[in-house]
N, C-alpha and C. Protein backbone atom coordinates (compact mmCIF):
# COMPACT_ATOMS: atom_id res chain seq x y z
N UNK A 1 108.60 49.87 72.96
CA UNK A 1 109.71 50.79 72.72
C UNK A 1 109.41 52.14 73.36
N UNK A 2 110.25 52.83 73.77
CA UNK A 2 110.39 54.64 74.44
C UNK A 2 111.10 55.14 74.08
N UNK A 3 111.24 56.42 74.44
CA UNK A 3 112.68 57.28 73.98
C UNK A 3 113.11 57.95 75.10
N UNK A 4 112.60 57.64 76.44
CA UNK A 4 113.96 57.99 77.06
C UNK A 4 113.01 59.86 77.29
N UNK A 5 111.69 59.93 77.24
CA UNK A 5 111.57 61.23 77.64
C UNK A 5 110.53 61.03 78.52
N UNK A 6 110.58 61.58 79.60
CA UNK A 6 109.83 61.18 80.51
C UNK A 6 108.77 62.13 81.17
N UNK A 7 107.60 61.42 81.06
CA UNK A 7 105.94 62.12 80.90
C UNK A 7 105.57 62.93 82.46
N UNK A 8 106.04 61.78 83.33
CA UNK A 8 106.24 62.70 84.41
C UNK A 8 106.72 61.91 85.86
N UNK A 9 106.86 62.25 87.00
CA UNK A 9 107.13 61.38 87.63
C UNK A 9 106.52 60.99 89.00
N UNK A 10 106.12 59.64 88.98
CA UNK A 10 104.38 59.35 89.50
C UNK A 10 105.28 59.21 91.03
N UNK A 11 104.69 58.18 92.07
CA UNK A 11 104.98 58.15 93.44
C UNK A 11 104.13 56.89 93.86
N UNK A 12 105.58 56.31 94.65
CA UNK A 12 105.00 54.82 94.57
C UNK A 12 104.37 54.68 95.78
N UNK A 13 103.32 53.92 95.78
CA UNK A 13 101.95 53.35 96.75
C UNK A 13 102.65 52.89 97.55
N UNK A 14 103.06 51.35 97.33
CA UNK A 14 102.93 50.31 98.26
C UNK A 14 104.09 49.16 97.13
N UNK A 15 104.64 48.88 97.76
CA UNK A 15 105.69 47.49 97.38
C UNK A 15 104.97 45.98 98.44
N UNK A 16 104.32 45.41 97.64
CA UNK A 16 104.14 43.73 98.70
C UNK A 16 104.20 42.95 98.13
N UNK A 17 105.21 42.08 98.95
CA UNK A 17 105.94 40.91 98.65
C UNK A 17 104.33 39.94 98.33
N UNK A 18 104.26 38.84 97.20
CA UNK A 18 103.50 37.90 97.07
C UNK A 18 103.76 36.50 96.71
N UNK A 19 102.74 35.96 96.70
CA UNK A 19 103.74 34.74 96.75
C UNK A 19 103.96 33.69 94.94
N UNK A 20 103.85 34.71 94.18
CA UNK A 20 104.26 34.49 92.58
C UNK A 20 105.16 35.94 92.13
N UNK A 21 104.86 37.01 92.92
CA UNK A 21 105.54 38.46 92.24
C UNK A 21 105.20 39.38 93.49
N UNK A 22 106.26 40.21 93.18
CA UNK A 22 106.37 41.84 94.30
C UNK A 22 105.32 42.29 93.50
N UNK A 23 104.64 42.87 94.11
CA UNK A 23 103.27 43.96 93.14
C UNK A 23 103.72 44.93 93.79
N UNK A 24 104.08 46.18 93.01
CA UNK A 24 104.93 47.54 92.87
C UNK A 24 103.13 48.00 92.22
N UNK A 25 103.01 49.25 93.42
CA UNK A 25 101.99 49.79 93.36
C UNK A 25 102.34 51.37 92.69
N UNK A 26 101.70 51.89 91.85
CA UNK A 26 102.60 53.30 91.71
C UNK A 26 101.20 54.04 91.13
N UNK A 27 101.17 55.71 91.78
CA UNK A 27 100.06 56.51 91.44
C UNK A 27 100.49 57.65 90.50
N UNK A 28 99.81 57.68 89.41
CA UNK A 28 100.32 58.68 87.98
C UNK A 28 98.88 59.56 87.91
N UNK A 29 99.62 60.76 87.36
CA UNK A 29 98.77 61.62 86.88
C UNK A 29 98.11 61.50 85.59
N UNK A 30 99.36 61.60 84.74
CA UNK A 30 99.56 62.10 83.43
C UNK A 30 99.72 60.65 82.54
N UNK A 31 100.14 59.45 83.08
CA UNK A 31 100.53 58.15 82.71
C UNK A 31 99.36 57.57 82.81
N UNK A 32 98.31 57.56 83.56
CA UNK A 32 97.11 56.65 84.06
C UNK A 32 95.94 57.11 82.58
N UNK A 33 96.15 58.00 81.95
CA UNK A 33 94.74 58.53 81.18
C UNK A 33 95.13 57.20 80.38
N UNK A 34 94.00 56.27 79.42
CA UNK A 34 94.30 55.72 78.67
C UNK A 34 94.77 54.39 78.56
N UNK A 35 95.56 54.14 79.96
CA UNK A 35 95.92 53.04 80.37
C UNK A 35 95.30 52.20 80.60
N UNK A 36 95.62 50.83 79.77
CA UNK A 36 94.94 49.48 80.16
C UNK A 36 95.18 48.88 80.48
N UNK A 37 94.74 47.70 81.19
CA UNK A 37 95.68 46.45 81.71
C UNK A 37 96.23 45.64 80.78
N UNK A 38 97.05 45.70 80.90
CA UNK A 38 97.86 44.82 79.78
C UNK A 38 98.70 45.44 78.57
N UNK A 39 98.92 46.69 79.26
CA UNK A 39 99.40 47.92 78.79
C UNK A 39 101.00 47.91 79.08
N UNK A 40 101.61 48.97 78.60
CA UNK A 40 102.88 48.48 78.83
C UNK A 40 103.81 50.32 79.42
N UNK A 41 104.36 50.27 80.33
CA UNK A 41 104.93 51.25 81.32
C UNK A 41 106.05 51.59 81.74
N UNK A 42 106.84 52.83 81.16
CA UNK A 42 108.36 52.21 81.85
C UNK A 42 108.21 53.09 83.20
N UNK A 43 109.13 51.99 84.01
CA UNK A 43 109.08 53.07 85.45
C UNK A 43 110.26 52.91 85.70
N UNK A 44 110.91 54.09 86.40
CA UNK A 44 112.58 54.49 86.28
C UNK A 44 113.33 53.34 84.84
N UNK A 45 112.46 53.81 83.48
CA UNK A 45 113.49 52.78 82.61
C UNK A 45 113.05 51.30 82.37
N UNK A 46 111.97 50.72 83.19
CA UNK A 46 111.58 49.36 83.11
C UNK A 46 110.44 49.30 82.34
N UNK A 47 110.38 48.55 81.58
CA UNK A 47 109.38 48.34 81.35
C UNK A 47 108.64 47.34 81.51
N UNK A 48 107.10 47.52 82.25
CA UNK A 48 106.69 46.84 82.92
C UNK A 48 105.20 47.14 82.28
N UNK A 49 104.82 45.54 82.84
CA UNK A 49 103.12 45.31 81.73
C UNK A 49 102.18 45.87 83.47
N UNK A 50 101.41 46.41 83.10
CA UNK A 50 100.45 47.01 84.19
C UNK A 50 99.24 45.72 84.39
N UNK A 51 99.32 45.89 85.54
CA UNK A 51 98.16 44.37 85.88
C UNK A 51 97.06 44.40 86.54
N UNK A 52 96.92 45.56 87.28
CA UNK A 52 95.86 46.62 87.75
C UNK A 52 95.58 48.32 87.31
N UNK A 53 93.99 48.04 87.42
CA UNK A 53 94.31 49.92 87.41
C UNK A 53 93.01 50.18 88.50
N UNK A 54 92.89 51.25 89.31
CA UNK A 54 92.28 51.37 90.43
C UNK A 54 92.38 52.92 90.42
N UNK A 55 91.08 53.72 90.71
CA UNK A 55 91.07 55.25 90.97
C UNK A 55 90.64 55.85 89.88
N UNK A 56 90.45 57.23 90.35
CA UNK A 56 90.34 58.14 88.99
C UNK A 56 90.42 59.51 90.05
N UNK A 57 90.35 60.15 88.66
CA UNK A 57 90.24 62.45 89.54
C UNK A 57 91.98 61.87 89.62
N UNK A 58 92.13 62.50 90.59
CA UNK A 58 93.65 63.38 90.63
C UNK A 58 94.46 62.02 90.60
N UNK A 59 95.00 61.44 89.65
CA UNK A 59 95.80 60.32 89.51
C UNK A 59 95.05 58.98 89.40
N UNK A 60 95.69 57.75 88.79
CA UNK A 60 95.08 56.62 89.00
C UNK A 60 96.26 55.59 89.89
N UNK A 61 95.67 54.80 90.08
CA UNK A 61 96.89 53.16 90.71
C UNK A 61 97.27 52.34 89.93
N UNK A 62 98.28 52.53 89.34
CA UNK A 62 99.20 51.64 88.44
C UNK A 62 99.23 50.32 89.32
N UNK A 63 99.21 49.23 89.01
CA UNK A 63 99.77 48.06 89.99
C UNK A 63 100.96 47.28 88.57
N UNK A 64 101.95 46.40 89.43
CA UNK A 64 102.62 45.82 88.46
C UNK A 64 103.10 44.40 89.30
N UNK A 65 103.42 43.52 88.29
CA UNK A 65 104.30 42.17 89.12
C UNK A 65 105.54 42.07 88.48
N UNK A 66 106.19 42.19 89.46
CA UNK A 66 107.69 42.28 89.58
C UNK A 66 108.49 40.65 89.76
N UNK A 67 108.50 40.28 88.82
CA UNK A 67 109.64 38.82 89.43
C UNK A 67 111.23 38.73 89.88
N UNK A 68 111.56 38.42 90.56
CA UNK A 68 112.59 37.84 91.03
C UNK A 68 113.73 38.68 90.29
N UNK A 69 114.09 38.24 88.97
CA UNK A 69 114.89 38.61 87.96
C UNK A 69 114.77 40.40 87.14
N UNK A 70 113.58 40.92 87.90
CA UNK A 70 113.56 42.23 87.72
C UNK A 70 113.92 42.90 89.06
N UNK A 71 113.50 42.36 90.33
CA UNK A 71 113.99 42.98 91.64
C UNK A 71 115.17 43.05 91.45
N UNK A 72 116.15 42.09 91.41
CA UNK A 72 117.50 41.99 91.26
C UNK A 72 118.41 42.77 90.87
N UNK A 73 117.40 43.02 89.38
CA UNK A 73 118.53 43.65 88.40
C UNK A 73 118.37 45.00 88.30
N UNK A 74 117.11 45.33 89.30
CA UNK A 74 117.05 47.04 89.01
C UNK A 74 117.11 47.46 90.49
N UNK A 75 116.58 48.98 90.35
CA UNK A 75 117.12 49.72 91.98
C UNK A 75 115.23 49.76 92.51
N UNK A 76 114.46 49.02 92.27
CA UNK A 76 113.23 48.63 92.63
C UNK A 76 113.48 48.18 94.61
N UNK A 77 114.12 47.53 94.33
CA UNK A 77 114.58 46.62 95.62
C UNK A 77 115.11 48.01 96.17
N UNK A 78 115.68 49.12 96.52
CA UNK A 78 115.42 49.92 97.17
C UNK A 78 114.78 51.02 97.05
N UNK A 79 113.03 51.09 96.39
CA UNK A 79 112.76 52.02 96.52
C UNK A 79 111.44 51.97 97.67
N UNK A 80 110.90 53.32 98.52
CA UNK A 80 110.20 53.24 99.56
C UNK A 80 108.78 53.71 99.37
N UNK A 81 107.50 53.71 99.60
CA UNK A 81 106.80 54.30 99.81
C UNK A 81 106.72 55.52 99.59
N UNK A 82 106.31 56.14 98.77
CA UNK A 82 106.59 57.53 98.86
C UNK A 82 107.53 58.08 97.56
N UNK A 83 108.33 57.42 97.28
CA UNK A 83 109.38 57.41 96.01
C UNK A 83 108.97 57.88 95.04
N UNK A 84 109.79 58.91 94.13
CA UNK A 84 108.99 59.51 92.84
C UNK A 84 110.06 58.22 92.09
N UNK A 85 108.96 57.91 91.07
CA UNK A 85 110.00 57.15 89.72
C UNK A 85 109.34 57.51 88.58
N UNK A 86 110.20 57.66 87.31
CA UNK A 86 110.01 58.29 86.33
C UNK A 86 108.94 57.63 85.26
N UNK A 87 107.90 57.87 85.01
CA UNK A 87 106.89 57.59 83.95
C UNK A 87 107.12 58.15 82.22
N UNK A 88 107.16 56.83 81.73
CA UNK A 88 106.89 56.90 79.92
C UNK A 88 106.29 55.99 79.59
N UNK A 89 105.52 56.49 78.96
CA UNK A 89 103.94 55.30 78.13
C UNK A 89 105.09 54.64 76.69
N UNK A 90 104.80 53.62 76.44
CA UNK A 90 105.48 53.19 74.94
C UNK A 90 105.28 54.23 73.78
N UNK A 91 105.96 53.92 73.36
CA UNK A 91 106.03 55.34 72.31
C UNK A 91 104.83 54.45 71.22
N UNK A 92 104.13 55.32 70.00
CA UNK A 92 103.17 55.33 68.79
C UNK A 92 103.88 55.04 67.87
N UNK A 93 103.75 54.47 66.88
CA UNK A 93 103.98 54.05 65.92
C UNK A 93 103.75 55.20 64.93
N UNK A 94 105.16 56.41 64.51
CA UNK A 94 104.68 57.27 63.47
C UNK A 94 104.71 58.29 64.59
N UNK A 95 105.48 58.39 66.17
CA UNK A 95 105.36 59.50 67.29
C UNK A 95 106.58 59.96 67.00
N UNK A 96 107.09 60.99 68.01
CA UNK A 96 108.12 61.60 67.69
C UNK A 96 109.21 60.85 68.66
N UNK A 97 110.51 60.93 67.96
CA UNK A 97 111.53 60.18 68.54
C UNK A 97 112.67 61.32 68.78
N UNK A 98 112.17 62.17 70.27
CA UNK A 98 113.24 63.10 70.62
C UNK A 98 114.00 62.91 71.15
N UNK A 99 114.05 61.53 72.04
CA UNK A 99 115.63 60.93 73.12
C UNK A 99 116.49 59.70 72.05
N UNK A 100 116.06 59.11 72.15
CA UNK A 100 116.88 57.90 71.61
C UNK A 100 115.84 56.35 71.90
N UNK A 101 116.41 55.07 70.76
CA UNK A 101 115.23 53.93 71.34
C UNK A 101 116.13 53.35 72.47
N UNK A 102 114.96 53.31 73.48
CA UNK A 102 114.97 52.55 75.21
C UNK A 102 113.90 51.56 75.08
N UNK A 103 114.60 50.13 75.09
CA UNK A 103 113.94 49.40 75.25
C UNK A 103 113.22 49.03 76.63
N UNK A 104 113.43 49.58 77.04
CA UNK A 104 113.11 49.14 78.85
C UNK A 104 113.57 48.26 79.39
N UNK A 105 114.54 47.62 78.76
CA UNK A 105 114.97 46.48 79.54
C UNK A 105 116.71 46.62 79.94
N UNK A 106 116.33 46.61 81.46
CA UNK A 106 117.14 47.34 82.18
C UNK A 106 118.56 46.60 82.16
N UNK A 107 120.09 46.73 81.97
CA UNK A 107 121.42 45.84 81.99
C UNK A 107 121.38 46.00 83.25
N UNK A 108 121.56 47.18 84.08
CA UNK A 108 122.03 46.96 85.79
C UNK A 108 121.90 48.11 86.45
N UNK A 109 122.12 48.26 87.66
CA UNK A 109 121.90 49.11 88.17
C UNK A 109 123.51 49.96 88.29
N UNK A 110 123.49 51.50 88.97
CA UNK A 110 124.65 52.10 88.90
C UNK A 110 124.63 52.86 90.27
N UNK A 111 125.84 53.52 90.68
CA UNK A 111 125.73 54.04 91.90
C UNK A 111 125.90 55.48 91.45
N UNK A 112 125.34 56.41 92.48
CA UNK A 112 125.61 58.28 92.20
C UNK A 112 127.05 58.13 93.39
N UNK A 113 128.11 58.86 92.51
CA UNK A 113 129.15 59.28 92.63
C UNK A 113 129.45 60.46 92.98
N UNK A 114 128.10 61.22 92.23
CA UNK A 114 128.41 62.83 92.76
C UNK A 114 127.43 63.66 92.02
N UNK A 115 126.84 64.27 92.46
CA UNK A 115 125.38 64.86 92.17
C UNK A 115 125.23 66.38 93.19
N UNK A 116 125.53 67.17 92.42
CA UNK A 116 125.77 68.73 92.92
C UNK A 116 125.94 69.66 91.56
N UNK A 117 125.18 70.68 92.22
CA UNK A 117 125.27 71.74 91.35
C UNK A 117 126.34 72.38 90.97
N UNK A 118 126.63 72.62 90.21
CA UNK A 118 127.34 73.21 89.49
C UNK A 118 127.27 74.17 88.39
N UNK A 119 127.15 75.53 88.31
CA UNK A 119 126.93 76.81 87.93
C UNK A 119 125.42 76.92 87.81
N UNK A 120 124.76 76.80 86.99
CA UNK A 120 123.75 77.04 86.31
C UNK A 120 122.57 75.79 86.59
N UNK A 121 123.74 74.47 86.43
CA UNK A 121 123.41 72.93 85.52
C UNK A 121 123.41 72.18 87.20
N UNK A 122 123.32 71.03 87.19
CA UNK A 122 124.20 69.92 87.67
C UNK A 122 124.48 68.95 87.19
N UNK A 123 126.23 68.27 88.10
CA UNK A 123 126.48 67.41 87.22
C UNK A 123 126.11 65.93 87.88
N UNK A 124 126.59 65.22 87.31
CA UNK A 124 125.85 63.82 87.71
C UNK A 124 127.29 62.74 87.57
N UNK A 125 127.93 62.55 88.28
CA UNK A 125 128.84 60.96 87.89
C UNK A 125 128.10 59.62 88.55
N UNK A 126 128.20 58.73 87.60
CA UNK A 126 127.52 57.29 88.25
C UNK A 126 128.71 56.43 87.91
N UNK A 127 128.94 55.72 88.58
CA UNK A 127 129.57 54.53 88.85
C UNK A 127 128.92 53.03 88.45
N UNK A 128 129.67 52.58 87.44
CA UNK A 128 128.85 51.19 87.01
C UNK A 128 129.87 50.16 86.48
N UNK A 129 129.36 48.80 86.70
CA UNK A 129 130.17 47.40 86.41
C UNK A 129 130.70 47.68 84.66
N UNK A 130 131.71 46.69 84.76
CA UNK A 130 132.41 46.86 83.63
C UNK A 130 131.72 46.56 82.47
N UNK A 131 130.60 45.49 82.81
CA UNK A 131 129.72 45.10 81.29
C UNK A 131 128.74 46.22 81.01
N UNK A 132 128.58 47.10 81.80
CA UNK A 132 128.14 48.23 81.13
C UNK A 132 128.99 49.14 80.37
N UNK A 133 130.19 49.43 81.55
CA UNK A 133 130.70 50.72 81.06
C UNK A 133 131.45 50.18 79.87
N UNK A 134 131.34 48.97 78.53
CA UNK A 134 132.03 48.83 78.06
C UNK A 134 131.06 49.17 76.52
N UNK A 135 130.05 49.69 77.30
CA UNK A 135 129.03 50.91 75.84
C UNK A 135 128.80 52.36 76.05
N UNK A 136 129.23 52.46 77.02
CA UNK A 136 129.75 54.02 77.50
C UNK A 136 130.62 54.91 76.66
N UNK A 137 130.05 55.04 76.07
CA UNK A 137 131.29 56.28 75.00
C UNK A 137 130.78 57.61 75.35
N UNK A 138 131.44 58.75 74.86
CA UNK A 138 131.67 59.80 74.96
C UNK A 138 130.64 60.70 74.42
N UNK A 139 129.13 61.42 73.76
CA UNK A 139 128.71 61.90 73.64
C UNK A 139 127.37 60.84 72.72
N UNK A 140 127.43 59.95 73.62
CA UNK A 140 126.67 59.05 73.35
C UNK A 140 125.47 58.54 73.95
N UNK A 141 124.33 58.15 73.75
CA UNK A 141 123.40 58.10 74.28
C UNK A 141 123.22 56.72 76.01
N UNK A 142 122.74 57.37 77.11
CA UNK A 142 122.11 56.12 78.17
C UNK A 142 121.06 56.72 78.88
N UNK A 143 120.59 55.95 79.11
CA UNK A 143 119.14 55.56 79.85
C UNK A 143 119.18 55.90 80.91
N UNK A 144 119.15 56.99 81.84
CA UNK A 144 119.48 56.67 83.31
C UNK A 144 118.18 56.84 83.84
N UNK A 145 117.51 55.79 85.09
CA UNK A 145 116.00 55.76 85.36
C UNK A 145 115.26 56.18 84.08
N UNK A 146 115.56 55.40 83.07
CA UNK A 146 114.71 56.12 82.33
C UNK A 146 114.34 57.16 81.56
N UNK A 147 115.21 58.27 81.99
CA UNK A 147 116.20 59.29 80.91
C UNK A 147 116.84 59.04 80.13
N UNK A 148 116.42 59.75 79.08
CA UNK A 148 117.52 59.37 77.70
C UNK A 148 118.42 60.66 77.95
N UNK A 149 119.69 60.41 77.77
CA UNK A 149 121.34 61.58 78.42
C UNK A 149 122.47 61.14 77.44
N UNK A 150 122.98 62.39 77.41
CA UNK A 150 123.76 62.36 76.73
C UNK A 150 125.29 62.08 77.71
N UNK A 151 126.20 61.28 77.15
CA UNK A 151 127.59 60.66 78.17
C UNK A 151 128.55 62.16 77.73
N UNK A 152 128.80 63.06 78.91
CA UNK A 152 129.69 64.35 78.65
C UNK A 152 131.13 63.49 78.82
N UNK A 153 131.59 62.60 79.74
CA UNK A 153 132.65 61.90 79.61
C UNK A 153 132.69 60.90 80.28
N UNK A 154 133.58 60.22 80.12
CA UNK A 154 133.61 58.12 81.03
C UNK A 154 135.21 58.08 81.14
N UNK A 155 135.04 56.89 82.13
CA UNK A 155 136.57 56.85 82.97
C UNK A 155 136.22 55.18 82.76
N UNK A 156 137.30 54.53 83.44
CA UNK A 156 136.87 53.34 83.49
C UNK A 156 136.19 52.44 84.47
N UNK A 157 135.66 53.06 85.17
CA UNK A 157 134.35 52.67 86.33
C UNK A 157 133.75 53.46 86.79
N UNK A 158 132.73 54.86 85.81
CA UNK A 158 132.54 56.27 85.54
C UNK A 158 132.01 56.50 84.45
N UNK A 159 131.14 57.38 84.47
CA UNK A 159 130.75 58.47 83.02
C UNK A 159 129.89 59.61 83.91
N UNK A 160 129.99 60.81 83.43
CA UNK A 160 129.50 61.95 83.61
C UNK A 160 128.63 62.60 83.15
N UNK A 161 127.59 62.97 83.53
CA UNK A 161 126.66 63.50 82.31
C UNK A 161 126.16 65.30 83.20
N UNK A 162 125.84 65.82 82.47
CA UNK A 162 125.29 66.93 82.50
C UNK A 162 124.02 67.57 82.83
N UNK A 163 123.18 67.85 83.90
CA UNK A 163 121.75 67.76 83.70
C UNK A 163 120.99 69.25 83.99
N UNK A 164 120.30 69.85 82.39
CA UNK A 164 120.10 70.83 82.70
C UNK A 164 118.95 70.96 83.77
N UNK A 165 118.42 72.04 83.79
CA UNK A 165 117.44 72.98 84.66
C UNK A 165 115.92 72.15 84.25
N UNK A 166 115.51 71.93 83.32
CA UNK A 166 114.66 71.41 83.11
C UNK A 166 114.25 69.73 83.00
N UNK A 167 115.22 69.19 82.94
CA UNK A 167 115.31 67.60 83.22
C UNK A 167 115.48 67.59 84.83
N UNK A 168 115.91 68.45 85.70
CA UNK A 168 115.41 68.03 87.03
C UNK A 168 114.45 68.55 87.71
N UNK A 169 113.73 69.82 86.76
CA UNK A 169 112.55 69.76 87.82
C UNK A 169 111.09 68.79 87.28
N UNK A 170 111.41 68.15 86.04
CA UNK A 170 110.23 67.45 85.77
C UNK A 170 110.42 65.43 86.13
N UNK A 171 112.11 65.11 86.38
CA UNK A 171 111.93 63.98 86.54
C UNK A 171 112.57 63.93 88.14
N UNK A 172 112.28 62.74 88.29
CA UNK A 172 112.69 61.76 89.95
C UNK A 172 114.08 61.89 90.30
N UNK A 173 115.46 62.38 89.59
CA UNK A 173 116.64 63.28 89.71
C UNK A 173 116.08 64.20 90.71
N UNK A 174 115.38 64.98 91.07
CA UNK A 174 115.76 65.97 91.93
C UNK A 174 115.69 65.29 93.21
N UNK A 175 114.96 64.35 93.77
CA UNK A 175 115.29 63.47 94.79
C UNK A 175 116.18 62.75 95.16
N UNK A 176 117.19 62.23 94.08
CA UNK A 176 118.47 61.28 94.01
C UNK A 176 119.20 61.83 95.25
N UNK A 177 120.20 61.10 95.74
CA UNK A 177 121.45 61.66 96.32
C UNK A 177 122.27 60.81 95.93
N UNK A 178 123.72 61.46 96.45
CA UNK A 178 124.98 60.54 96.53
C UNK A 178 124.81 59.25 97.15
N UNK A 179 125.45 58.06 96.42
CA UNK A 179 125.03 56.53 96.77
C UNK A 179 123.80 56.31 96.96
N UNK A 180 122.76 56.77 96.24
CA UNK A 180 121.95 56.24 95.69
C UNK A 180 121.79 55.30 94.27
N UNK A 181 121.08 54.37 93.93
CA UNK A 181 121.14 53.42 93.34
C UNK A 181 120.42 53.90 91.57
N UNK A 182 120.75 53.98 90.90
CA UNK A 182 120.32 54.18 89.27
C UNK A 182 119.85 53.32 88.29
N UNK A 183 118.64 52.92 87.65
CA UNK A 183 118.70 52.09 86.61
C UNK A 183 119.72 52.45 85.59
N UNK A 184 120.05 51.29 84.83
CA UNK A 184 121.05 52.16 83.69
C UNK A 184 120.50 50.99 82.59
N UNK A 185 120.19 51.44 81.13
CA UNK A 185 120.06 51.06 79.67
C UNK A 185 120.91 51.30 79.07
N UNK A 186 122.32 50.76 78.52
CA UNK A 186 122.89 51.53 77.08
C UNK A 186 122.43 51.32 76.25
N UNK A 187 123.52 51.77 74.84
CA UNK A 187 122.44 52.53 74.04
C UNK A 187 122.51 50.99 73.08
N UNK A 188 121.31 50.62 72.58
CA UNK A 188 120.99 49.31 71.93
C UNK A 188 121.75 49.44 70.50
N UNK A 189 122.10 49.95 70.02
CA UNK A 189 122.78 50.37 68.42
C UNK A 189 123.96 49.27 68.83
N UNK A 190 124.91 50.22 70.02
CA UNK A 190 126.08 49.55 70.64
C UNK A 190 126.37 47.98 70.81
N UNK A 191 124.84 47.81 71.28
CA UNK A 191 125.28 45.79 71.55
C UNK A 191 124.57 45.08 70.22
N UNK A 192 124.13 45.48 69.07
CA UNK A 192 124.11 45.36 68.03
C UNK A 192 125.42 45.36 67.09
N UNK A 193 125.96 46.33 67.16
CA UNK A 193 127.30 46.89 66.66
C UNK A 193 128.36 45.92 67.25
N UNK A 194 128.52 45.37 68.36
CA UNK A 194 129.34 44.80 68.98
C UNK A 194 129.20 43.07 68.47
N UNK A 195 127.36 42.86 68.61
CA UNK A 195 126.94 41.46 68.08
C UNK A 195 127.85 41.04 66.67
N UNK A 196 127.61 41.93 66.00
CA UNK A 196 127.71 41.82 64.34
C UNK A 196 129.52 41.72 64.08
N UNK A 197 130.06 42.45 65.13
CA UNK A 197 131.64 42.33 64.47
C UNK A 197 131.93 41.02 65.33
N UNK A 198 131.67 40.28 66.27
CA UNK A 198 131.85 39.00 66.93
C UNK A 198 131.42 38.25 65.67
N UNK A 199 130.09 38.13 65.23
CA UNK A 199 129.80 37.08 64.42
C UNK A 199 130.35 37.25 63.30
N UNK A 200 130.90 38.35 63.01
CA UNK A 200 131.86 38.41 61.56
C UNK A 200 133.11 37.87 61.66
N UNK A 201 133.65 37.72 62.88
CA UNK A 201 134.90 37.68 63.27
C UNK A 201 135.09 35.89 63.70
């Protein structure tokens, strides 16, 4: 489990194709202390079991195996060498719960619609399939890479969010552009809430 606050944002090694899993190489500062193999990592929002660790001093080498059904479904498949993506260790049992619960397990990816400053802030519209946007409410919690955000408003292939001054200079947002690709999580309460009135019904 996470909450969607993110520790910092590491920069990926090396992506190579293998012949059981993609091994997604990624170097952390602040994420690597502590880390074991067999440890568990969200990166932009995923959560992913660590299968190497390599280095020390200024960062360590995260390694991970990526199958088929995680390339697919997240924006992994376009990220490059060099790429910041957002780091959160699983949350403690009895830690503080300041975003919201993110399970790491990603519904789909989303597109940037529009990502520009605006006064002070910037704003952010993403564009996403209908089986998402159908937990998209209005001042409600999503996952974006791995950010826990609050929804300022939604359209019906749309939601808008708000991003202050300090959520983009510490996460992988300040690199984004327009039509770039987004993990997206809604908020788990929602497909709970939705489960329970189907099976009542």
């Amino acid at each position: 489990m996470f909450t969607g606050i993110v520790e910092e944002s590491g920069r990926v090694q090396s992506i190579t194709p293998g012949k059981d899993a993609i091994r997604l190489a990624v170097r952390a500062l602040v994420c690597g202390r502590g880390m074991k193999v067999g440890g568990s990592l969200a990166v932009n929002g995923c959560c992913l079991t660590v299968a190497k660790i390599s280095g020390s001093g200024r960062g360590r080498l995260l390694q991970f195996d990526l199958l088929e059904e995680t390339w697919q479904r997240t924006n992994f498949h376009s990220l490059q060498p060099g790429a910041a993506v957002n780091l959160e260790r699983s949350v403690r049992a009895g830690g503080r719960m300041d975003g919201h619960f993110v399970t790491g397990h990603i519904d789909g990816v989303g597109k940037i619609l529009r990502w520009e400053r605006s006064g002070r802030d910037h704003v952010l519209d993403i564009g996403a399939p209908p089986d998402i946007m159908r937990y998209i409410v209005v001042k409600g919690s999503v996952a974006v890479d791995g950010i826990s955000l609050t929804v300022a408003g939604a359209r019906a292939k749309s939601f808008r969010i708000w991003i202050i001054p300090h959520t983009l200079a510490v996460t992988a947002l300040r690199e984004r552009k327009p039509g770039g690709e987004v993990n997206l999580e809604t908020d788990l309460l929602g497909k709970y809430v939705e489960r329970f009135v189907i099976t009542a019904s």
